[in-house]
C-alpha atoms as a PDB file:
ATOM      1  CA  UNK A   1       0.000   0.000   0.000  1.00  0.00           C
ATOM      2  CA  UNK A   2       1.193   3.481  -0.530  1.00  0.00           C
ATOM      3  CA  UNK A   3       2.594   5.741   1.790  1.00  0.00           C
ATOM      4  CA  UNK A   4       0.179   8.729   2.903  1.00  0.00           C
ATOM      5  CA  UNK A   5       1.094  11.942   4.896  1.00  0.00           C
ATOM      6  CA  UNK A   6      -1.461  13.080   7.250  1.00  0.00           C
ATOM      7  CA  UNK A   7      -1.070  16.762   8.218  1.00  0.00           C
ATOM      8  CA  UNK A   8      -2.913  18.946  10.737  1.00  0.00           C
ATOM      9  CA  UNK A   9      -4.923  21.529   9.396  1.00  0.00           C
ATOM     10  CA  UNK A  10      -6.305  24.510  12.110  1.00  0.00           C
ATOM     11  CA  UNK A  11      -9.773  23.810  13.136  1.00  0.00           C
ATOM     12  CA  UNK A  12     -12.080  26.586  12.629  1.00  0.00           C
ATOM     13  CA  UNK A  13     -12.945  26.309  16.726  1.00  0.00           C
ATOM     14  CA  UNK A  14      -9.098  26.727  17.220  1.00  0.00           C
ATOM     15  CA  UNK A  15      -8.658  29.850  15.287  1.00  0.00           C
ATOM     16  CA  UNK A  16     -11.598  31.136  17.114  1.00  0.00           C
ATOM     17  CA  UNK A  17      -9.943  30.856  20.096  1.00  0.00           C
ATOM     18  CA  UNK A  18      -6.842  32.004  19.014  1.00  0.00           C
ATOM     19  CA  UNK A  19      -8.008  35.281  16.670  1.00  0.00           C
ATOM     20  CA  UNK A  20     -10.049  35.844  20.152  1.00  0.00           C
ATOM     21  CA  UNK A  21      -7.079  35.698  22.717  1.00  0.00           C
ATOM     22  CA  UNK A  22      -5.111  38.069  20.537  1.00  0.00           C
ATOM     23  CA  UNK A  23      -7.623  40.557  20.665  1.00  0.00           C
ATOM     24  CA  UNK A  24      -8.183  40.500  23.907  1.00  0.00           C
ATOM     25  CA  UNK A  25      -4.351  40.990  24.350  1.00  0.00           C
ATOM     26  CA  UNK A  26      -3.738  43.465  21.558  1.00  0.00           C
ATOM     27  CA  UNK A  27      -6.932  45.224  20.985  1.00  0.00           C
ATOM     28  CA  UNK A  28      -6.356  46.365  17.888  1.00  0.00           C
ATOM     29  CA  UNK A  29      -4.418  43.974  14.808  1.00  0.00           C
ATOM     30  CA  UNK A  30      -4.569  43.511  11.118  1.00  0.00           C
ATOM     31  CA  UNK A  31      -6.017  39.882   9.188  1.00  0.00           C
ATOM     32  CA  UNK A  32      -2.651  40.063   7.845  1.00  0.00           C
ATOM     33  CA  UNK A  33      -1.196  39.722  11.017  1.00  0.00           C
ATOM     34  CA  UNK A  34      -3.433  37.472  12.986  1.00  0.00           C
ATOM     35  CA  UNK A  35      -3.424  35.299   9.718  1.00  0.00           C
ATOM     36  CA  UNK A  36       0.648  35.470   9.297  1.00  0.00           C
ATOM     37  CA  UNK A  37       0.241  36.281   5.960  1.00  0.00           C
ATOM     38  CA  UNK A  38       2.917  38.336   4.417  1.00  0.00           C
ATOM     39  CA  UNK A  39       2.703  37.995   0.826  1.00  0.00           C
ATOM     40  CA  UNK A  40       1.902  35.535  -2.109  1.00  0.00           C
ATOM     41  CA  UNK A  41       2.267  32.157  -1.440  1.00  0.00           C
ATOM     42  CA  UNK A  42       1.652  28.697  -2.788  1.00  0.00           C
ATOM     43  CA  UNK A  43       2.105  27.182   0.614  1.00  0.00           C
ATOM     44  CA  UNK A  44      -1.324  24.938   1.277  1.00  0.00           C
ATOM     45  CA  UNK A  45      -0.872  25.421   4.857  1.00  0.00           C
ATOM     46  CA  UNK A  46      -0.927  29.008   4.597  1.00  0.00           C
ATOM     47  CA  UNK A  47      -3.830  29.499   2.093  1.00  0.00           C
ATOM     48  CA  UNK A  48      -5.728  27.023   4.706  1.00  0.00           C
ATOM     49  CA  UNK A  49      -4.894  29.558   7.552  1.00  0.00           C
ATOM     50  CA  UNK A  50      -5.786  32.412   5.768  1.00  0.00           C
ATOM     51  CA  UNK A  51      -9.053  30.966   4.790  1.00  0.00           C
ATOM     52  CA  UNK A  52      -9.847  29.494   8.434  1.00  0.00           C
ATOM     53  CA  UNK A  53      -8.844  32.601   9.849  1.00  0.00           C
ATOM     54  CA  UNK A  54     -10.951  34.634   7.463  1.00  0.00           C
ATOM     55  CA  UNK A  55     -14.020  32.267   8.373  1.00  0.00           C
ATOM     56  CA  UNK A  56     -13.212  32.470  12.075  1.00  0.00           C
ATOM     57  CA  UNK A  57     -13.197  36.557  11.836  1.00  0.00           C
ATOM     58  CA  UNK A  58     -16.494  36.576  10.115  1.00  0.00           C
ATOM     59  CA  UNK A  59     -18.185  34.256  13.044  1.00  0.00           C
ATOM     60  CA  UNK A  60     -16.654  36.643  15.776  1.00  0.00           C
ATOM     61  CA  UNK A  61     -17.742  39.674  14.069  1.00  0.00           C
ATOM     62  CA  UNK A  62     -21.763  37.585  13.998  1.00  0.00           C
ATOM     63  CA  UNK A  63     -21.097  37.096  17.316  1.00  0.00           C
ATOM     64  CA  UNK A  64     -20.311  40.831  18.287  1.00  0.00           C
ATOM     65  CA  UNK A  65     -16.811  40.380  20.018  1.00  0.00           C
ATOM     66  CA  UNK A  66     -14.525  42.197  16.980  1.00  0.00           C
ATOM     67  CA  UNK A  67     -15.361  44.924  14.463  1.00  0.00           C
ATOM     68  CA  UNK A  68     -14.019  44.896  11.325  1.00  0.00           C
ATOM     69  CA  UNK A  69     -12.802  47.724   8.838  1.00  0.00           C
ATOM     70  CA  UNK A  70     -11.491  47.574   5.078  1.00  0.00           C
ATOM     71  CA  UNK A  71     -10.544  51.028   3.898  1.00  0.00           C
ATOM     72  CA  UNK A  72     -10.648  49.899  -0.150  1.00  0.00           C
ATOM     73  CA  UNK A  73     -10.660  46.979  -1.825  1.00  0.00           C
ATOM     74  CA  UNK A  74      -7.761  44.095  -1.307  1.00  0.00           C
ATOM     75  CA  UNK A  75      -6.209  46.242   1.391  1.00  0.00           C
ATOM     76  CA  UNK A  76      -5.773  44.788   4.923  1.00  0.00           C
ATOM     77  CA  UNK A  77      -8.475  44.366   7.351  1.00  0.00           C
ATOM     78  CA  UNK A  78      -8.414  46.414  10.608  1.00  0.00           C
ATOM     79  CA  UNK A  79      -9.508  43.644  13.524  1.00  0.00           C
ATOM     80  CA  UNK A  80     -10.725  45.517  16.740  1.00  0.00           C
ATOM     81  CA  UNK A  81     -12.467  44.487  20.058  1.00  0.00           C
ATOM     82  CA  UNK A  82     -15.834  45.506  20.102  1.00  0.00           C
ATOM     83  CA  UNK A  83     -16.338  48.251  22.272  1.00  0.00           C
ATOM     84  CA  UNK A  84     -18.998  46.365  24.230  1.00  0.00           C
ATOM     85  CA  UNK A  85     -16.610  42.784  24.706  1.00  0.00           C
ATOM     86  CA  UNK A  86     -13.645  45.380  26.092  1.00  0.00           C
END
């Protein structure tokens, strides 16, 4: 039988908790920063954190604890604790 390579791949409930603890810490960060994204890349593991965080910032902003801003299109997102969460 061939050999297969099982990797770990961030939960969604695990980059809830961590997009979550770094607000709390930093109040104020950047997707590209929570997500460690710093450029292009044809990493899989990276595109699958940026796309888990991305989902994971969209359920905390549903769920009130962040705001998000975007200035213009394909520029960084501005993550900040909700004024209410604080």
């Amino acid at each position: 039988m061939p050999e297969v390579t099982v990797r770990k791949v961030i939960s969604l409930e695990e980059m809830i908790e961590t997009v979550t603890e770094r607000i709390q810490n930093e109040i104020k960060t950047s997707f590209s920063r929570l997500s460690g994204h710093t450029g292009k890349s044809n990493d899989p593991e990276t595109k699958i954190r940026i796309i888990v965080g991305f989902l994971a910032m969209l359920e905390l902003v549903k769920q009130g604890i962040i705001m998000v801003e975007q200035q213009k299109n394909f520029q960084d997102i501005n993550i900040e604790a909700n004024a209410i969460n604080k």
